[in-house]
Structures are given as C-alpha cells and as structure tokens.
Protein backbone atom coordinates (compact mmCIF):
# COMPACT_ATOMS: atom_id res chain seq x y z
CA UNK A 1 79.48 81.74 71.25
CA UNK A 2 82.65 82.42 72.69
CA UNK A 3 81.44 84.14 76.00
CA UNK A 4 79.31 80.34 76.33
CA UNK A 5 82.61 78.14 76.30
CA UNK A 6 84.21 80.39 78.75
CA UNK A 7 81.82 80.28 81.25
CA UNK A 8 81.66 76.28 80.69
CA UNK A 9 85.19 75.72 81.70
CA UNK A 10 84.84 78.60 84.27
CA UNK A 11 82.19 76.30 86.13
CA UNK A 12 84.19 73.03 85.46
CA UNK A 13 87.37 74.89 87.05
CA UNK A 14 85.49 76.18 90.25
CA UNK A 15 84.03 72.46 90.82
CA UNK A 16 87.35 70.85 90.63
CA UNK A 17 88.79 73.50 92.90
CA UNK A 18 86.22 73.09 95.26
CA UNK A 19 86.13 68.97 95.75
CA UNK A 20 90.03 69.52 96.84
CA UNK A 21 89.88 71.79 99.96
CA UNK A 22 92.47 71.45 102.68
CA UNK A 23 91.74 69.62 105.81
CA UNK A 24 90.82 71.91 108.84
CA UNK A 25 92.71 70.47 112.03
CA UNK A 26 90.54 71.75 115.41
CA UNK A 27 91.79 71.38 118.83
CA UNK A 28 90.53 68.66 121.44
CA UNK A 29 88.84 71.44 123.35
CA UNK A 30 86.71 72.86 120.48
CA UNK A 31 84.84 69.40 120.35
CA UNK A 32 81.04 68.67 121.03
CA UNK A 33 79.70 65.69 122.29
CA UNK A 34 77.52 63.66 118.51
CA UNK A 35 79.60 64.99 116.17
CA UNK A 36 81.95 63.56 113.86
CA UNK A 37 84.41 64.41 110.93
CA UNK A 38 86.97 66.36 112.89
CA UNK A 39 90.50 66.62 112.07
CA UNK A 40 93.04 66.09 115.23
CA UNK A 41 96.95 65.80 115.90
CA UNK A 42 96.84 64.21 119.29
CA UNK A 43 99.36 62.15 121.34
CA UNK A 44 97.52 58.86 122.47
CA UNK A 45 98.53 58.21 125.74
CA UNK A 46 96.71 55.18 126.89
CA UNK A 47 94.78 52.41 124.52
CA UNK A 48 92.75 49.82 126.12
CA UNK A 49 90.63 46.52 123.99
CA UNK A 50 87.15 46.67 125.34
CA UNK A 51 86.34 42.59 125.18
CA UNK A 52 83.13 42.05 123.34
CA UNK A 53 79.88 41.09 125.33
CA UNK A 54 76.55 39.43 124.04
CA UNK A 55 76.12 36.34 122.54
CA UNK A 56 77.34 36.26 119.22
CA UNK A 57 74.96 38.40 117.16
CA UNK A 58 72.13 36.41 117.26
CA UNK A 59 68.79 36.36 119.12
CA UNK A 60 69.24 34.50 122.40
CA UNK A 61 73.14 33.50 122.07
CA UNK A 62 72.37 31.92 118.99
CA UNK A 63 74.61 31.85 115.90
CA UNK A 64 72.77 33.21 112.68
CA UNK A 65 73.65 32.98 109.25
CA UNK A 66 74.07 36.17 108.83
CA UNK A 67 75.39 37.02 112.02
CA UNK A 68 78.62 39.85 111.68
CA UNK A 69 81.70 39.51 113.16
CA UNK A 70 82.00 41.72 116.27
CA UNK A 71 83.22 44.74 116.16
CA UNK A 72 86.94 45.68 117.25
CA UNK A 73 86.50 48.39 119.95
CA UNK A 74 89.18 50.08 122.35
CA UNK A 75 89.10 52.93 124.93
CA UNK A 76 91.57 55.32 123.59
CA UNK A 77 92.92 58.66 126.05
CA UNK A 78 94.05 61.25 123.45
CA UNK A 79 95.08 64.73 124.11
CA UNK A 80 96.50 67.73 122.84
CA UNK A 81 97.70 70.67 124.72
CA UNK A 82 94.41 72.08 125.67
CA UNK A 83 92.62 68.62 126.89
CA UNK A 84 92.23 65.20 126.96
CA UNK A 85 89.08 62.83 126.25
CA UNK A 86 88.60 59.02 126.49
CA UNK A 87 87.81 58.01 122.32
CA UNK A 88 85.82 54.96 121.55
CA UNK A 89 87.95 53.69 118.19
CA UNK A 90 86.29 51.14 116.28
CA UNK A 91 87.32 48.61 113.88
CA UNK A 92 89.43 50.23 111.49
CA UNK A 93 90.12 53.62 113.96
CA UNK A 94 91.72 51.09 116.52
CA UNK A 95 93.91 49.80 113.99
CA UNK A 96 95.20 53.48 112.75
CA UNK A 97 95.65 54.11 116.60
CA UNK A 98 97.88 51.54 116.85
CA UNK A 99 100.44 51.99 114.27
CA UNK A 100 100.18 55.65 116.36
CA UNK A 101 100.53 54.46 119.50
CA UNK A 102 103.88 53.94 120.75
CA UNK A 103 104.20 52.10 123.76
C-alpha cells in the first residue's frame, strides 16, 4: 500500500512541475512567417495607428446590433540585434507596445 501513495504524489509532483516551465526567449531572426507564441526582447523603434476602414461592422455600412467595436491595430518596427520586422499589434499588443515604446 505504501509503494501506491508514493507513486500518487510522485505523479501529482511531476504535473505541477511541468505546468511551470520557464519562458524560452528566441531571436527575431529564428521567426517563421503563421506562427505565434514566441517570446522576444526587442527595442521598438517605430509605432504607427493603422486607421480603421469599412463601414462599421455591418453589411453594407450599416450599424448592427451586434456589431464589435473595431479593432485597435498599429504597424510596429521591432528589432533585436540580428533583424528587424514590421509587427501588426492588435488591441491589447498595441497597448503593451506602448507603455514600451519610448518616444
């Protein structure tokens, strides 16, 4: 019985240990075009509001009920000291950018 509630809080132990791993940072270069989830330490050099087109959210320029808000989007150039890339942030990215970006 003893040999059970070992390997019970052996397997509890190795979950917990696993659900806190430590972020991987890659450089700019290493990216590939459709993917996501990276970890970066860039310098953003340049950060530009893209102004929203269309016609509201609805069909035709018309309002809906349950039309969303637009989204937020900016052009952001980011770089490290292997590249540079033009970002698309949206919504809440654009706002982390700009508590990063100082002008």
């Amino acid at each position: 019985m003893a040999s059970i509630a070992a390997t019970k809080s052996t397997a509890t132990t190795a979950v917990t240990t696993s659900e806190k791993k430590k972020p991987v940072f890659v450089k700019v270069e290493t990216l590939k075009p459709g993917t996501h989830g990276h970890n970066l330490t860039v310098k953003v050099v340049e950060s530009n509001p893209v102004k929203a087109t269309g016609g509201g959210g609805g069909r035709g320029g018309r309002l809906s009920v349950n039309s969303r808000p637009s989204a937020r989007i900016s052009e952001c150039l980011i770089g490290d000291e292997t590249t540079s890339i033009l970002f698309t942030a949206r919504n809440e990215q654009d706002d982390k950018f700009g508590l990063l970006f100082l002008k």
